[in-house]
Each structure stands twice: as structure tokens, then as C-alpha cells.
PDB file of N, CA and C in Angstrom:
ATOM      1  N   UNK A   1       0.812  -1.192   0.000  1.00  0.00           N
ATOM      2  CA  UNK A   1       0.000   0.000   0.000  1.00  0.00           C
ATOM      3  C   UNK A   1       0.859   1.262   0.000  1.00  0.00           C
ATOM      4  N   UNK A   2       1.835   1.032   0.815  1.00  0.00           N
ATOM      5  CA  UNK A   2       2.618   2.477   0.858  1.00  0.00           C
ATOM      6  C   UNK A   2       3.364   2.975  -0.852  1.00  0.00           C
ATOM      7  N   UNK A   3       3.470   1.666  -1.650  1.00  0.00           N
ATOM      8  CA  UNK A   3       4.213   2.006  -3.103  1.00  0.00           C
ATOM      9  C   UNK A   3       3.031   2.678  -3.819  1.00  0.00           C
ATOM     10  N   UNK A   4       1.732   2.549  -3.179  1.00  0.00           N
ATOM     11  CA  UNK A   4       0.482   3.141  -4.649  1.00  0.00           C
ATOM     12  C   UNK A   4       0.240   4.085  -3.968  1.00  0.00           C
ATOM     13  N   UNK A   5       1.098   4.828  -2.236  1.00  0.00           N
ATOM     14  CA  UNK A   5       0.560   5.955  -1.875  1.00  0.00           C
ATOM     15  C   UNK A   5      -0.991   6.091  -1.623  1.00  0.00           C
ATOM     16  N   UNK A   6      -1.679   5.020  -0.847  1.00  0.00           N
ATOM     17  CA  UNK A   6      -2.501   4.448  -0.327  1.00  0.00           C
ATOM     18  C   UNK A   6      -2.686   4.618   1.211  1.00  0.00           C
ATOM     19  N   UNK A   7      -1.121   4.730   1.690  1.00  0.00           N
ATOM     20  CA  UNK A   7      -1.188   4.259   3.169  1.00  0.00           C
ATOM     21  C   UNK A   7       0.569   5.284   3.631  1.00  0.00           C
ATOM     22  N   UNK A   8       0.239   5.648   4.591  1.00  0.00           N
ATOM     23  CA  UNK A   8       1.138   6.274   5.372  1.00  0.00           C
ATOM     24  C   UNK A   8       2.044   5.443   6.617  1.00  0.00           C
ATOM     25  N   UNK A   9       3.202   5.339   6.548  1.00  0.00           N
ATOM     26  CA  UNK A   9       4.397   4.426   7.153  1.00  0.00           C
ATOM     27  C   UNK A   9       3.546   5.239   9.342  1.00  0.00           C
ATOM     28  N   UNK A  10       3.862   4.709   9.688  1.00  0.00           N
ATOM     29  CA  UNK A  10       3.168   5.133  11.235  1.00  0.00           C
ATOM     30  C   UNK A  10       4.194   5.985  11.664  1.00  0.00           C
ATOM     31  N   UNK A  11       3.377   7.498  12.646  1.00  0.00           N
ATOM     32  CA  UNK A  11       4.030   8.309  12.898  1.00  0.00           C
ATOM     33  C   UNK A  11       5.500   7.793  14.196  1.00  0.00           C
ATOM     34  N   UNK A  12       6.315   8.571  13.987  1.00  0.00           N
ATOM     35  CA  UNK A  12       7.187   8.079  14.855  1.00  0.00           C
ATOM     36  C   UNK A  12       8.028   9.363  15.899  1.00  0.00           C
ATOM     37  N   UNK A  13       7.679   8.668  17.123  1.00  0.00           N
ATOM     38  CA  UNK A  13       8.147   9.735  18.138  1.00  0.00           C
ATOM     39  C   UNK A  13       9.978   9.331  18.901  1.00  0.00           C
ATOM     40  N   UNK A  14      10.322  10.680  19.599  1.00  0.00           N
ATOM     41  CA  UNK A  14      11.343  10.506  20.211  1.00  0.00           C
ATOM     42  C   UNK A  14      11.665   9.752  21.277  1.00  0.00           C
ATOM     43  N   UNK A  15      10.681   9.196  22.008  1.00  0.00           N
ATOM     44  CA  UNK A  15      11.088   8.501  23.336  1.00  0.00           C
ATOM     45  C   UNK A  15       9.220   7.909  23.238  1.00  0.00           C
ATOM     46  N   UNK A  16       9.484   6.484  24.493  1.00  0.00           N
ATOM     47  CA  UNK A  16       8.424   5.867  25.031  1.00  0.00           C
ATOM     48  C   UNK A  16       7.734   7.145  25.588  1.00  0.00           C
ATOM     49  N   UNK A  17       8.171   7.577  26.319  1.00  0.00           N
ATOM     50  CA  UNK A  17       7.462   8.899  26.795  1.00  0.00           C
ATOM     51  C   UNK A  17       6.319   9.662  26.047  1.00  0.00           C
ATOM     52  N   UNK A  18       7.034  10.221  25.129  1.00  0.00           N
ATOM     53  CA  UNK A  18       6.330  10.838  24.225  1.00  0.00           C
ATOM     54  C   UNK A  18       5.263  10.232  23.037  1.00  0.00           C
ATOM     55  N   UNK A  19       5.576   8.863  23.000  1.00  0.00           N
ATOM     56  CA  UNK A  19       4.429   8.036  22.852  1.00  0.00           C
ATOM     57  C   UNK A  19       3.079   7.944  23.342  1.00  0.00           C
ATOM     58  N   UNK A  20       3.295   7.807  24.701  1.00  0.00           N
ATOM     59  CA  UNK A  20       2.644   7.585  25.773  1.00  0.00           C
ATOM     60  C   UNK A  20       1.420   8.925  26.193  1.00  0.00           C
ATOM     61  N   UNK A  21       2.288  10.089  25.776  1.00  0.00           N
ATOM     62  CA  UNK A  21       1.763  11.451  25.886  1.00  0.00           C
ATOM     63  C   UNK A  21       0.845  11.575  24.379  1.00  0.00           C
ATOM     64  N   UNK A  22       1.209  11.033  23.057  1.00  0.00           N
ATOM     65  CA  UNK A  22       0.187  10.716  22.215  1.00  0.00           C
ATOM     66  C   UNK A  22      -1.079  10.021  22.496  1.00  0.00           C
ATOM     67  N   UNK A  23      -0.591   9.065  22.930  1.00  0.00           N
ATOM     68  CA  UNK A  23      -1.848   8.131  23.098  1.00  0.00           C
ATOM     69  C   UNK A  23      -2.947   8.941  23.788  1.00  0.00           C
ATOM     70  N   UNK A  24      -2.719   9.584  25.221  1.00  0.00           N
ATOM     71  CA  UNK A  24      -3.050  10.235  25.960  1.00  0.00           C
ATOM     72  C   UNK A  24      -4.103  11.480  25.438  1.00  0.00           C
ATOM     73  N   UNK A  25      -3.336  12.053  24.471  1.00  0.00           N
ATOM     74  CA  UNK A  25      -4.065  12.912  24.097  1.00  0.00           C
ATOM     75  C   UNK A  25      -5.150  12.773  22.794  1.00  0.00           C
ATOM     76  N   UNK A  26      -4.991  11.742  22.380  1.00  0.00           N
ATOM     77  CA  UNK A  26      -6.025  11.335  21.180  1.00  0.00           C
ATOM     78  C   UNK A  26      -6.683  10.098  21.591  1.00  0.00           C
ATOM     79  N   UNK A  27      -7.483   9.884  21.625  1.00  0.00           N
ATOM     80  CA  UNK A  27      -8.626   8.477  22.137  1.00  0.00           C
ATOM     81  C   UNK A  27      -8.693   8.187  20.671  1.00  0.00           C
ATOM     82  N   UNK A  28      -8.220   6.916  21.124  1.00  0.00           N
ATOM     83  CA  UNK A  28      -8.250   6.220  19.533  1.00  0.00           C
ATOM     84  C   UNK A  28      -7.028   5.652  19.187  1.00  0.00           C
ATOM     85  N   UNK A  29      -5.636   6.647  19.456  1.00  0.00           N
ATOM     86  CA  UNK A  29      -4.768   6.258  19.081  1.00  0.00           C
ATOM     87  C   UNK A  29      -4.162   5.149  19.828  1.00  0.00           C
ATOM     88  N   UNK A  30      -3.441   4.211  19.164  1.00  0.00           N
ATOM     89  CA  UNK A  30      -2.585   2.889  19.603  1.00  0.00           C
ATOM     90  C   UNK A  30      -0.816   3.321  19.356  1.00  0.00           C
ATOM     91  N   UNK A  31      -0.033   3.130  20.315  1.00  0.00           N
ATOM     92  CA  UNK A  31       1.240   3.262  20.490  1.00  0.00           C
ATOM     93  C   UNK A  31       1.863   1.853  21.061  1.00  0.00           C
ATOM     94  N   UNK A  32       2.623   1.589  20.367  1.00  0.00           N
ATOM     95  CA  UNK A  32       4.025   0.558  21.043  1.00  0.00           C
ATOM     96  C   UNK A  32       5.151   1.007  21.919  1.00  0.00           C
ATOM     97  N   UNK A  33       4.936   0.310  22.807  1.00  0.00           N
ATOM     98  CA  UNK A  33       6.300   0.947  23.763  1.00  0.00           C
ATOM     99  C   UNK A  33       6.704  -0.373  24.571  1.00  0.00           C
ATOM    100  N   UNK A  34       6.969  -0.240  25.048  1.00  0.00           N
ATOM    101  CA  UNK A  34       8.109  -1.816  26.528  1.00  0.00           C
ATOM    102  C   UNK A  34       6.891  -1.430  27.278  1.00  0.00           C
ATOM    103  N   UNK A  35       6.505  -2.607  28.181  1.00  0.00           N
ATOM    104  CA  UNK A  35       5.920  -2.802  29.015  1.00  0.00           C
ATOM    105  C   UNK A  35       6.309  -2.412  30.050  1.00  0.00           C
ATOM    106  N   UNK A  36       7.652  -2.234  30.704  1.00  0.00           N
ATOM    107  CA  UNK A  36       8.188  -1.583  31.677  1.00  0.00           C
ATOM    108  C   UNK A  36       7.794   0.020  31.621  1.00  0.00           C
ATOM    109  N   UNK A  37       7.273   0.485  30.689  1.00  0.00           N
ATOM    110  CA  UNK A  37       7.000   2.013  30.707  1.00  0.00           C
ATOM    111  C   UNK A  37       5.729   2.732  30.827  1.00  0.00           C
ATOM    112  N   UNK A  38       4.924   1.435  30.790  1.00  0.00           N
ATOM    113  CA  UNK A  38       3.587   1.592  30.779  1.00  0.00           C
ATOM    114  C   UNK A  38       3.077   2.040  32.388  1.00  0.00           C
ATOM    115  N   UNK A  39       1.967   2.851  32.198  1.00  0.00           N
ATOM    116  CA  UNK A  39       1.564   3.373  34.316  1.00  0.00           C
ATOM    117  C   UNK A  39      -0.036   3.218  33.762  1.00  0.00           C
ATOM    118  N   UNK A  40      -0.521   4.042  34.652  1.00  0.00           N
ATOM    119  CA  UNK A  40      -2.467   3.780  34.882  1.00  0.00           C
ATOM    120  C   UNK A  40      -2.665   4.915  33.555  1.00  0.00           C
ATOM    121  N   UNK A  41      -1.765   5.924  33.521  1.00  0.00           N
ATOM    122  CA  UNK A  41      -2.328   6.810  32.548  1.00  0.00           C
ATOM    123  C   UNK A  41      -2.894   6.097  31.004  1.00  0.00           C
ATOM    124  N   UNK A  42      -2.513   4.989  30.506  1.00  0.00           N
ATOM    125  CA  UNK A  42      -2.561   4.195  29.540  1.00  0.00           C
ATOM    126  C   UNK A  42      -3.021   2.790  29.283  1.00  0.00           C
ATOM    127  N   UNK A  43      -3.866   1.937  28.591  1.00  0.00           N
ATOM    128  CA  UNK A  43      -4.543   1.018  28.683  1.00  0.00           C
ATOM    129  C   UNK A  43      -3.957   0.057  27.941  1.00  0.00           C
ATOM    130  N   UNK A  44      -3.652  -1.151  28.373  1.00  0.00           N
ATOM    131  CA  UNK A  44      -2.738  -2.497  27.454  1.00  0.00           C
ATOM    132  C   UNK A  44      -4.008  -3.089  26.812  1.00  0.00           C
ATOM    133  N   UNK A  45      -3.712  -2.956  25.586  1.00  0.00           N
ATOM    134  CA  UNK A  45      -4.451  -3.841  24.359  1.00  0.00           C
ATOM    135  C   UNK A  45      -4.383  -5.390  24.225  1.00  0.00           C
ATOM    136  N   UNK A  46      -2.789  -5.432  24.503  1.00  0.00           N
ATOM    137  CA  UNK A  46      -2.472  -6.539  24.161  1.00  0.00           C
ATOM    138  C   UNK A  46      -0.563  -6.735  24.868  1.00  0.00           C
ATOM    139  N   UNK A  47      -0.368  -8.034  25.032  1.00  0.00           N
ATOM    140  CA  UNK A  47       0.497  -7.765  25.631  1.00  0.00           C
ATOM    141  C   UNK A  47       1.169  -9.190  24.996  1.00  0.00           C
ATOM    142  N   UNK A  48       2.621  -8.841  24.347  1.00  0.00           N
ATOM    143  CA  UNK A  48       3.277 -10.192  24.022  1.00  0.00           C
ATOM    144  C   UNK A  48       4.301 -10.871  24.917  1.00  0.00           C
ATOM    145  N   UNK A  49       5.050 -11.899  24.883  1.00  0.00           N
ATOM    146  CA  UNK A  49       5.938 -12.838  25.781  1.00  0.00           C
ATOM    147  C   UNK A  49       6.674 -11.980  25.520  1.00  0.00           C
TER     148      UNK A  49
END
């Protein structure tokens, strides 16, 4: 999708942090980060081994 300019590569931030502060501020949005960085401010979707 991204070669027919269909689809946009996912935005990318400077730190877990600032991930975390995305998510936060848009309902809706999904972020990847380490599980070690995660607190109450943020909700686990899904969680791998």
C-alpha cells in the first residue's frame, strides 16, 4: 500500500514517553512501547511474551 501511496508508514516519536503522551491525548490512538514504561495513565491492548 505504501508504493500506490494508499497508506502512510506510522508516525514516529522521540522517546516511550512521548508516545505515551500521544496516546493520551487522542482516544483512539494505539502506540508501542516496553511494558516496563507503561503506568495507569494508559490502557494495554495486548500484551506479548
Amino acid at each position: 500500500m505504501v508504493f500506490t501511496a494508499s497508506a502512510r508508514p506510522p508516525k514516529e516519536v522521540a522517546s516511550e514517553q512521548d508516545m505515551i503522551d500521544q496516546v493520551r491525548q487522542q482516544p483512539g490512538r494505539i502506540g508501542y512501547v516496553d511494558r516496563s514504561a507503561v503506568d495507569a495513565r494508559v490502557k494495554i491492548l495486548l500484551s506479548l511474551p
